[in-house]
Structures are given as structure tokens and as C-alpha cells.
Protein backbone atom coordinates (compact mmCIF):
# COMPACT_ATOMS: atom_id res chain seq x y z
CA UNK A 1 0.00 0.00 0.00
CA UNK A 2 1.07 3.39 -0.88
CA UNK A 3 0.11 6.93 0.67
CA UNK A 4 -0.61 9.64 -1.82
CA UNK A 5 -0.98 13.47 -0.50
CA UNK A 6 -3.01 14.62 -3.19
CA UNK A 7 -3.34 18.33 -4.02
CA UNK A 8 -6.40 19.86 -5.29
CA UNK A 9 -4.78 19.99 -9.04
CA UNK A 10 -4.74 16.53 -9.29
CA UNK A 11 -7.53 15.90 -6.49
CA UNK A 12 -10.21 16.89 -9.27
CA UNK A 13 -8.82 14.56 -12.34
CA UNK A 14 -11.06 11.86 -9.75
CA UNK A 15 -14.03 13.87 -10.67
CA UNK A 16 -13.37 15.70 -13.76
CA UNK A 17 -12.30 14.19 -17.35
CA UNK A 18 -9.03 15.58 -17.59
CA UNK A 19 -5.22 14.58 -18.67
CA UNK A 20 -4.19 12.15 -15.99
CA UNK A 21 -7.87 11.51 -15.07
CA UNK A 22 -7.33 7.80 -15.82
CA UNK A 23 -3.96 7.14 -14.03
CA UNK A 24 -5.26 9.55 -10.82
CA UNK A 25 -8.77 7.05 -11.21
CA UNK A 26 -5.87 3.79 -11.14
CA UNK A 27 -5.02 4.08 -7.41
CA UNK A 28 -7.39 6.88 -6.20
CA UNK A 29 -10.09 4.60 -5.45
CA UNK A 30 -10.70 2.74 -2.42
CA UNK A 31 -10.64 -0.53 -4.21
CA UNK A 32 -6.66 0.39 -4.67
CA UNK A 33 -6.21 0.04 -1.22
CA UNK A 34 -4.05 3.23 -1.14
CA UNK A 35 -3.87 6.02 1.81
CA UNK A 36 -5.26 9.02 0.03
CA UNK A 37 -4.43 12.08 2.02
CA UNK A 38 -5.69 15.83 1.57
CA UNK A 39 -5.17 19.30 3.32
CA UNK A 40 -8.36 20.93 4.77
CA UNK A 41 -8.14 23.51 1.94
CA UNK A 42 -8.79 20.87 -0.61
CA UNK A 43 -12.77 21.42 0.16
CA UNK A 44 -12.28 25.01 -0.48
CA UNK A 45 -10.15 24.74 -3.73
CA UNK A 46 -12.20 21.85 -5.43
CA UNK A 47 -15.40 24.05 -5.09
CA UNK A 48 -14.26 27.40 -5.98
CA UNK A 49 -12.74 25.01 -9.08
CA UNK A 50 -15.78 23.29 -9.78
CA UNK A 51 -18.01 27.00 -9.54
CA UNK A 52 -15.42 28.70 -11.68
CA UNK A 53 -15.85 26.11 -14.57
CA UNK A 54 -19.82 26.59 -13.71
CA UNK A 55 -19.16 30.16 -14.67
CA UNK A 56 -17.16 29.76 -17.47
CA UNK A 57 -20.10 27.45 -18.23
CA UNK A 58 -18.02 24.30 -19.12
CA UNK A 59 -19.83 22.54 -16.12
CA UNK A 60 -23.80 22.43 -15.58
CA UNK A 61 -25.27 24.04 -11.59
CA UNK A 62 -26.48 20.55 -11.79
CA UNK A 63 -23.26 18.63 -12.73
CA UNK A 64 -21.60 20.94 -10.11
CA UNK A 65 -23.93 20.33 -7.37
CA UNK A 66 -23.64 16.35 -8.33
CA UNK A 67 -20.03 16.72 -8.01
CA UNK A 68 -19.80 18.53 -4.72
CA UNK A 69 -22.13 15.93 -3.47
CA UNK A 70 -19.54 13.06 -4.44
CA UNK A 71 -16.28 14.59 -3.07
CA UNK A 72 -18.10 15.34 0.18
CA UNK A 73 -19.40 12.08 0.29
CA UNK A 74 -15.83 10.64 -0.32
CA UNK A 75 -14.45 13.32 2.32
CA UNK A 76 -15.93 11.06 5.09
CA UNK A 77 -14.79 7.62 3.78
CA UNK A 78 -12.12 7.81 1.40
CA UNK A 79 -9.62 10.97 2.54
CA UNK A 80 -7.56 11.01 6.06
CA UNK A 81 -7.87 14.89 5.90
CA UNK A 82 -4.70 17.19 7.95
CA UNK A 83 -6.14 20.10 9.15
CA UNK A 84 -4.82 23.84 9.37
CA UNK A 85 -3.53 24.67 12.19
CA UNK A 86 -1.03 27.28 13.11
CA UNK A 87 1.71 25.27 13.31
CA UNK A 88 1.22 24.36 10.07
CA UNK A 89 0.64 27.95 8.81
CA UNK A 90 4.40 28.70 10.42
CA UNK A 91 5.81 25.92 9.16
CA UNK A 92 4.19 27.22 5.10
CA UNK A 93 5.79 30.67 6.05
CA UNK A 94 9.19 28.79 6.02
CA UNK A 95 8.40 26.66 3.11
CA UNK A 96 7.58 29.95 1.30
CA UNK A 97 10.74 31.55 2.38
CA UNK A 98 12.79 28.37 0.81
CA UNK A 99 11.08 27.95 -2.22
CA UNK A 100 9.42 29.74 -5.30
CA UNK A 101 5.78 28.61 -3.81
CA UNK A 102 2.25 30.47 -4.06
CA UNK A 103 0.92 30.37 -0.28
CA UNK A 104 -1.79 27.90 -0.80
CA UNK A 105 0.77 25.69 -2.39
CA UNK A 106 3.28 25.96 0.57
CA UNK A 107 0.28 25.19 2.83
CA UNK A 108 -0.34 21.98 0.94
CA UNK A 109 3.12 20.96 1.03
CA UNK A 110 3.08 21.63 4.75
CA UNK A 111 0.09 19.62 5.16
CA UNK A 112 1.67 16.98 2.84
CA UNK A 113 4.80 16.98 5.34
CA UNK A 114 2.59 16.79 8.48
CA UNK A 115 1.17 13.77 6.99
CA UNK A 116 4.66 12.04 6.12
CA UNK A 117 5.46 12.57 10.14
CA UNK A 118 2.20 11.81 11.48
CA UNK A 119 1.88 8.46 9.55
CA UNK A 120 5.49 7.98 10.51
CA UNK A 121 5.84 6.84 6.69
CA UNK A 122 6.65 7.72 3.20
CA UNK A 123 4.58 9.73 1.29
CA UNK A 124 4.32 10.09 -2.60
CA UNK A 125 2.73 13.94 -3.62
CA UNK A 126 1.10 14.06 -6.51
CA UNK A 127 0.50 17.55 -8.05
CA UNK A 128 -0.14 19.31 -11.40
CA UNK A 129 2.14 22.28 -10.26
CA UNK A 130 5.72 21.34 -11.04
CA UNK A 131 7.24 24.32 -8.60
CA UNK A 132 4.96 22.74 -5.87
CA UNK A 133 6.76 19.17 -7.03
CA UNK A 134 10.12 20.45 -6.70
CA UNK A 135 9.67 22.12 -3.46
CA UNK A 136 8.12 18.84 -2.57
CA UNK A 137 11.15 16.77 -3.66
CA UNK A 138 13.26 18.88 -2.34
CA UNK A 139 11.93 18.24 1.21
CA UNK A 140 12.69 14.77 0.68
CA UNK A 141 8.97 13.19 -0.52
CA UNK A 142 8.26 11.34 -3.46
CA UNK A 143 6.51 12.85 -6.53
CA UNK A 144 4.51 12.13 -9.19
CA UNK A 145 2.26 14.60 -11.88
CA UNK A 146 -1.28 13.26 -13.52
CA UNK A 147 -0.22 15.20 -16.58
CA UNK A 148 2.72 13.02 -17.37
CA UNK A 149 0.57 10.38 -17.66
CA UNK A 150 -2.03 10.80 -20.37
């Protein structure tokens, strides 16, 4: 069994036809038998992503409330979900002060690093951000991107 910290890039090719959709849908589900780990700002992220798309009117209210519906449905069963705290948040500020990172991303790598120590294990994060992936390697996890795998 592997652990994945997923970010919110690469969260959404579960629910949304996208490049990597297929690979993320490969070890994603719970029939994989994989620890799938998110940051407390996932729930934010995926629905401002899935109500931006509604605006841009590439995804239905309906299709968007359907969706919503899903990921919190899989929020309760299928994610172990690290919350933000603020010793998290000071531990981002660093991360942010080391690396080329947006703050949300440094606060997902932090969560992704919280994860690796709370679980006492290795964990692989998977991202569509490749500055977010370097950071992340460079902090010693393993890394994958959905887009390299089409």
C-alpha cells in the first residue's frame, strides 16, 4: 500500500475528465487500497474550481452540485484529511521563504509533510504544479504529476 498526498490539481482529475484523469482514477479509489491524504483547503479549492468552470459554463449548476455531493461524500470515507492549524501555517511561512511557492501551495506541502510525520511513513505527492513538485522533492517526498501520464 502506498500513501498519496493529493493536491487539489490533481484531487479533481477523480471527478473531472481531464489529462491524468485515468492514471489519478488507477489508485485513487478505495478498491486500490491506497492512503489518500488531503489538506483541509482541498474542500475550499475543489469548489471554488468546480463553480469557476460553472461560470465559465463548461460545467452544468447541476453537474456541479452532483459533483460537490460526491467529493463530500468521499471526504468522510475515502480521505484522512490534515487540518490547518497554526503550526502548520508557520511551518508554510518557512516553506515559502525556501522555495518559489504560491501560499496555498506551501500550505499543501506543509500539510503533505505533516502527513509524512504523522503516519510515521513515506509519502508520494502528486500535483499538477511542477514548482509545488520540486519544493516537494526537495523536502525529501516522493513525486509524481497526472499530466505526465495521459
Amino acid at each position: 500500500m502506498t500513501t498519496f498526498f493529493v493536491d487539489t490539481s490533481a484531487l479533481a482529475k477523480r471527478y473531472l475528465t481531464e489529462t491524468g484523469s485515468t492514471w489519478v482514477k488507477s489508485w485513487i479509489l478505495p478498491i486500490s487500497g491506497h492512503g489518500i491524504v488531503i489538506s483541509e483547503l482541498a474542500q475550499i479549492e475543489f469548489f471554488s474550481l468546480l463553480k469557476r468552470r460553472e461560470r465559465e459554463k463548461t460545467l452544468s449548476s447541476t453537474s456541479v452540485t452532483g459533483l460537490q455531493n460526491a467529493f463530500l461524500s468521499h471526504l468522510k470515507t475515502d480521505y484522512l484529511t490534515i487540518d490547518v492549524d497554526k503550526p502548520l501555517l508557520r511551518n508554510a511561512r518557512n516553506l515559502v521563504t525556501q522555495y518559489p511557492l504560491r501560499t496555498l501551495d506551501a500550505i499543501q506541502l506543509a500539510c503533505a509533510l505533516q502527513a509524512s510525520q504523522f503516519l510515521n511513513q513515506s509519502v508520494t505527492f502528486i500535483s499538477g504544479d511542477n514548482h509545488l513538485l520540486a519544493a516537494a522533492a526537495a523536502e525529501g517526498l516522493l513525486t509524481d504529476n497526472p499530466n505526465n501520464h495521459p
